[in-house]
Protein backbone atom coordinates (compact mmCIF):
# COMPACT_ATOMS: atom_id res chain seq x y z
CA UNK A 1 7.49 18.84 19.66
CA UNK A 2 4.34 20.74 19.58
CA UNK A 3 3.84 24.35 19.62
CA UNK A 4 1.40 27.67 19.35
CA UNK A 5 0.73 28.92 16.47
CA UNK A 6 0.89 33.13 16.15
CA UNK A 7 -0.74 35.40 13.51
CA UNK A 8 1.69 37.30 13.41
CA UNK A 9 4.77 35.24 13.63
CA UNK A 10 6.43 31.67 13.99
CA UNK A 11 4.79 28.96 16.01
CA UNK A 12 5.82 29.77 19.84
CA UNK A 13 7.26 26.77 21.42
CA UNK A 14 4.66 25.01 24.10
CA UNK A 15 5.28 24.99 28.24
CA UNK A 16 6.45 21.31 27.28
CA UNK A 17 8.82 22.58 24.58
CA UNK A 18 10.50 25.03 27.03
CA UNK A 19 10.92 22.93 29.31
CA UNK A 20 12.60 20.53 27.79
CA UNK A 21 14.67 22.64 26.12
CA UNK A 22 15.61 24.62 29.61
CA UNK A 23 16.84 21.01 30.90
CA UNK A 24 18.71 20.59 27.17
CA UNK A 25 20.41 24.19 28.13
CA UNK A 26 21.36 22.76 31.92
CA UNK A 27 22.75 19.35 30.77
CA UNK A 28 25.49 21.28 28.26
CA UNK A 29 26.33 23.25 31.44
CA UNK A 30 26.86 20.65 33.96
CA UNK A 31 28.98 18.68 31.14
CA UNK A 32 30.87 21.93 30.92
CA UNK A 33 31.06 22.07 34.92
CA UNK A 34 32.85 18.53 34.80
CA UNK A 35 34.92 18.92 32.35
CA UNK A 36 36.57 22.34 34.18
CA UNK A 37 36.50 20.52 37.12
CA UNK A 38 38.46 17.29 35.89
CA UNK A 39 40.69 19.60 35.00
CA UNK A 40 41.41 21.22 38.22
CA UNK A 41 41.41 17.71 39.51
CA UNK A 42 44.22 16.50 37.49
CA UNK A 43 46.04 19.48 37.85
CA UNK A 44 45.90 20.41 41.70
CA UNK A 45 47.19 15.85 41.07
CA UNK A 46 50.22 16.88 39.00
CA UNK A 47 50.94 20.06 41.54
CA UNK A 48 50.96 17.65 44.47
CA UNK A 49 53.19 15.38 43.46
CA UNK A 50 55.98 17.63 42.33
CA UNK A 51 55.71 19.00 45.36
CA UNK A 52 56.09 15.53 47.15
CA UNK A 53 59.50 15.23 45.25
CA UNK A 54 60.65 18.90 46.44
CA UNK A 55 60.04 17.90 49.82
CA UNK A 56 57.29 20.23 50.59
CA UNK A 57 54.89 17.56 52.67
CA UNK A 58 52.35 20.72 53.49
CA UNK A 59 51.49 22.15 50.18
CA UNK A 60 51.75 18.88 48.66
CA UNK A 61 48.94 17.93 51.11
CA UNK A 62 47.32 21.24 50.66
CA UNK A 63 46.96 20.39 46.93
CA UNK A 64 45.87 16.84 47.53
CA UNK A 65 42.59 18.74 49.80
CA UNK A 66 41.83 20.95 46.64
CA UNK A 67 41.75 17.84 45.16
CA UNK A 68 39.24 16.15 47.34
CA UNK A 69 37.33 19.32 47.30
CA UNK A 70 36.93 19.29 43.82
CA UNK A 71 36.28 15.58 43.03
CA UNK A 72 33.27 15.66 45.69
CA UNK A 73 31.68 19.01 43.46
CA UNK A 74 32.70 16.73 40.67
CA UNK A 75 30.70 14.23 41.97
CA UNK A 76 27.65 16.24 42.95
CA UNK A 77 27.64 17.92 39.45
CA UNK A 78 27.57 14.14 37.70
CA UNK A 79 24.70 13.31 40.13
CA UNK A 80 23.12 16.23 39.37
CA UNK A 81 23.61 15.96 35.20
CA UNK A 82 22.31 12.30 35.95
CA UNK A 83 19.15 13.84 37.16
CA UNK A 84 18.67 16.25 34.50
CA UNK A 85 18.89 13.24 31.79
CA UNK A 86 16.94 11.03 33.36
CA UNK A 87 13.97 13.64 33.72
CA UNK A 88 14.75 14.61 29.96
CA UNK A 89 13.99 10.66 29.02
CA UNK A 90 11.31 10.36 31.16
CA UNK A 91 9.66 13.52 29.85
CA UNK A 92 10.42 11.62 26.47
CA UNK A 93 8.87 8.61 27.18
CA UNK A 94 6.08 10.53 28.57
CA UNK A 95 5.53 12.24 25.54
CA UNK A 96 5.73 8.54 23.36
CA UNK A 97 3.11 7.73 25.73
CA UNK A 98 0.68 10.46 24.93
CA UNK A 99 1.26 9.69 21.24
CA UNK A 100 1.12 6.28 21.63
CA UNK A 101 -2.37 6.66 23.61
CA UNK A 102 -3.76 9.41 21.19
CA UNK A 103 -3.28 6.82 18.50
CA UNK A 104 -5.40 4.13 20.47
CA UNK A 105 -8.26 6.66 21.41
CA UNK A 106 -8.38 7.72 17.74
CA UNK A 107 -8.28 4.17 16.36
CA UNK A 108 -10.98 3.38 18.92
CA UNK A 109 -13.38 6.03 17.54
CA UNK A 110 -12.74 4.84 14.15
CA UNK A 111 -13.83 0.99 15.20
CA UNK A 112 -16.71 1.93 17.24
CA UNK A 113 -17.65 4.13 13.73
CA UNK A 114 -17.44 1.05 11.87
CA UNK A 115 -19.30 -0.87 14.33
CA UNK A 116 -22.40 1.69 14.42
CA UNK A 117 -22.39 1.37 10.42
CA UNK A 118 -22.43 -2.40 10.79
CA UNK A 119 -24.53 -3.31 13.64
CA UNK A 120 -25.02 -6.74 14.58
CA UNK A 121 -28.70 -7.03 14.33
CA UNK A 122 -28.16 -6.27 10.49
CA UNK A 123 -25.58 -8.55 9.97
CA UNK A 124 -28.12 -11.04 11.58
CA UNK A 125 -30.87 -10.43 9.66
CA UNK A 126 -28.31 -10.33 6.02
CA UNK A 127 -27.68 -13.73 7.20
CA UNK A 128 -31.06 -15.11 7.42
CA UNK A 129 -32.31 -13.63 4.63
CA UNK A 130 -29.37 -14.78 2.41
CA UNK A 131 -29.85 -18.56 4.28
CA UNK A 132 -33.66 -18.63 3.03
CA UNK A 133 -33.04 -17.27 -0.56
CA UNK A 134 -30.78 -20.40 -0.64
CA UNK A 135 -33.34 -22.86 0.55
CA UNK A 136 -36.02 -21.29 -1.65
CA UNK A 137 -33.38 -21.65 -4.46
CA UNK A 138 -32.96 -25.22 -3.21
CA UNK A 139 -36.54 -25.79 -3.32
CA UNK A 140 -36.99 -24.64 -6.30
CA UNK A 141 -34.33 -26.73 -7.89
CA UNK A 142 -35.55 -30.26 -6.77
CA UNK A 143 -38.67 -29.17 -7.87
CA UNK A 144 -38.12 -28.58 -11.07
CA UNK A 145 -36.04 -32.13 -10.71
CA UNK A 146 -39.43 -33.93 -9.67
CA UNK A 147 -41.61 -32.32 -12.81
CA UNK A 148 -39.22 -32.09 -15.69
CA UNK A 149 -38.59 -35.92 -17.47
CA UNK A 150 -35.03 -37.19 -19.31
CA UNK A 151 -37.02 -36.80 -22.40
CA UNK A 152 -38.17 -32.83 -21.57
CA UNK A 153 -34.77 -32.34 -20.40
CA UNK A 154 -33.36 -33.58 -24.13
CA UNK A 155 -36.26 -31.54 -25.69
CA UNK A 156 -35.00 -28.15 -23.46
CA UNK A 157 -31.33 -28.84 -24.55
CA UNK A 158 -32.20 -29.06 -28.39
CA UNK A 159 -34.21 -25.67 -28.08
CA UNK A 160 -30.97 -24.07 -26.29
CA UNK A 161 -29.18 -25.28 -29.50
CA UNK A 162 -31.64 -24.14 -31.73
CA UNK A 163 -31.11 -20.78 -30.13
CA UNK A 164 -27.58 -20.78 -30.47
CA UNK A 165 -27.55 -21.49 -34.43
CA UNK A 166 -30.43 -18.73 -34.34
CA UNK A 167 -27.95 -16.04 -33.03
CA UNK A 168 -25.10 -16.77 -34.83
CA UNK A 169 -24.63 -14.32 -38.19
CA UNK A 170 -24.92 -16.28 -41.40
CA UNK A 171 -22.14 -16.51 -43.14
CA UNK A 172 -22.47 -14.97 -46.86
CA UNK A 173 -22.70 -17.01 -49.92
CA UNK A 174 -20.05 -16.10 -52.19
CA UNK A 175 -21.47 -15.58 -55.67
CA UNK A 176 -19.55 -18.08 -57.53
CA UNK A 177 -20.80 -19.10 -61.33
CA UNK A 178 -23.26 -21.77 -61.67
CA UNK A 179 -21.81 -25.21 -62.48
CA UNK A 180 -23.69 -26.59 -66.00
CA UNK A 181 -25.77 -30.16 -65.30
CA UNK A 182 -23.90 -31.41 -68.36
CA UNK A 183 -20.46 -31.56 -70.24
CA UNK A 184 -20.09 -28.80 -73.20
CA UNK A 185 -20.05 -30.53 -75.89
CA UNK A 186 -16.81 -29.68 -78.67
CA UNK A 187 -18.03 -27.24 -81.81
CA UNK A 188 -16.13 -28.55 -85.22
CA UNK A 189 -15.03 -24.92 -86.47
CA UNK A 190 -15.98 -25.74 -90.07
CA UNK A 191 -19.43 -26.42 -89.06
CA UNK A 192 -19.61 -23.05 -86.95
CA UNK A 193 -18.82 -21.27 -89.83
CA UNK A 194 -20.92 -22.75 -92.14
CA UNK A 195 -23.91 -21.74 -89.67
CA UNK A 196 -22.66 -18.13 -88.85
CA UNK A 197 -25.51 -15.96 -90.47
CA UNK A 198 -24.78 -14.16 -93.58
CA UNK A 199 -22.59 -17.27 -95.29
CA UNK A 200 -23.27 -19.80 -97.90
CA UNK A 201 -22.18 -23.24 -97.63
CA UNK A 202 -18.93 -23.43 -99.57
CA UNK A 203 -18.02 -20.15 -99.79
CA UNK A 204 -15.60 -18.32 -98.46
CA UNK A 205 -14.98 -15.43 -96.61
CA UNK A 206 -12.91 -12.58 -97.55
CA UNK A 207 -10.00 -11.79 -95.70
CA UNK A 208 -9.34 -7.91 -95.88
CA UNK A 209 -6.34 -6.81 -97.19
C-alpha cells in the first residue's frame, strides 16, 4: 500500500490505505457480532428445550422467538460481513489492476524509446548499404577470378610462404667445435720426444729427484 510521505514524521497512510483498513476494522467486528450472536442462538436453543421437558409450552416458545430473532440479525450481519469482503477484494483487485496497467504504460514508453532510437528508415538504409558492400565485394572477387591465372595464383602462394619463413625468428646456431676434414693421425711418443726443443737425439732427460 502506498502512502504520504511527512518531513517531519512517518509516511501517512493514503485515502486508499484508510479505507481499506476502515473495512479491515469492520470485518473483525461483524465476525465478532456473529460469533456473540451464535451464541445467544444456541443458548436461548438449549433454554427452550428444557423448558419443553418442564412443561412450560409458553416460555419454551418465548425462547424459540429470541431465537428466530437472533438468527435473522445473524443473518443480516453475515450478509453484511459478505459485503464488506467482497468490496475489500475488489478494492484488491482494483489495486492489481492499477499495478498491472502502470507496468504496461511504463513498458510502452520504454518500446516506443527504443523504437525512436531505431527508426525504420535507418534500419532500411543499414540494409542496403550492407547488401551493396556485398555485391561490390562480390564484384570484386570474380574479378580478380577473371585477371589472375593458375600460374599467378602459384606465384602469389609462394610469396605468402616466403613471407612466412621471413617472419619467423631464426633459430641460433649453437657454437659447437669445428669437425677436422681429416683423421688425426697417431704421434709415436719416442719420436715426440726426440723433436721437443732443447733435446738431443739419444739422450735422456733427467727426472728430478
Amino acid at each position: 500500500m502506498g502512502g504520504n510521505t511527512s518531513k517531519n514524521g512517518p509516511p501517512q497512510p493514503s485515502a486508499r490505505d484508510r479505507a481499506i483498513l476502515d473495512l479491515k476494522h469492520q470485518q473483525d467486528e461483524l465476525n465478532i457480532s456473529r460469533k456473540r450472536i451464535q451464541k445467544v442462538i444456541d443458548r436461548e436453543m438449549e433454554m427452550a428445550k428444557a423448558l419443553i421437558k418442564q412443561g412450560k409450552r409458553k416460555q419454551a416458545m418465548l425462547s424459540l422467538k429470541k431465537k428466530k430473532h437472533q438468527e435473522q440479525m445473524l443473518e443480516r450481519v453475515t450478509q453484511m460481513l459478505m459485503n464488506v469482503e467482497d468490496l475489500i477484494n475488489s478494492i484488491d483487485f482494483a489495486q492489481r489492476e492499477l499495478e498491472v496497467f502502470e507496468a504496461l504504460k511504463e513498458g510502452k514508453s520504454v518500446l516506443q524509446a527504443l523504437n525512436n532510437e531505431m527508426k525504420i528508415e535507418d534500419v532500411e538504409k543499414l540494409m542496403d548499404d550492407t547488401r551493396d558492400a556485398m555485391d561490390y565485394q562480390d564484384e570484386v572477387s570474380r574479378a580478380m577470378e577473371q585477371v589472375i591465372t593458375a600460374e599467378d595464383e602459384a606465384d602469389i602462394e609462394k610469396e605468402l610462404e616466403e613471407m612466412l619463413a621471413a617472419g619467423k625468428p631464426a633459430v641460433a646456431e649453437a657454437d659447437f667445435p669445428k669437425v677436422p676434414d681429416e683423421m688425426p693421425q697417431a704421434v709415436d711418443s719416442k719420436q715426440s720426444l726426440e723433436n721437443t726443443p732443447g733435446t738431443e737425439k739419444g739422450e735422456k732427460q733427467a727426472v728430478p729427484a
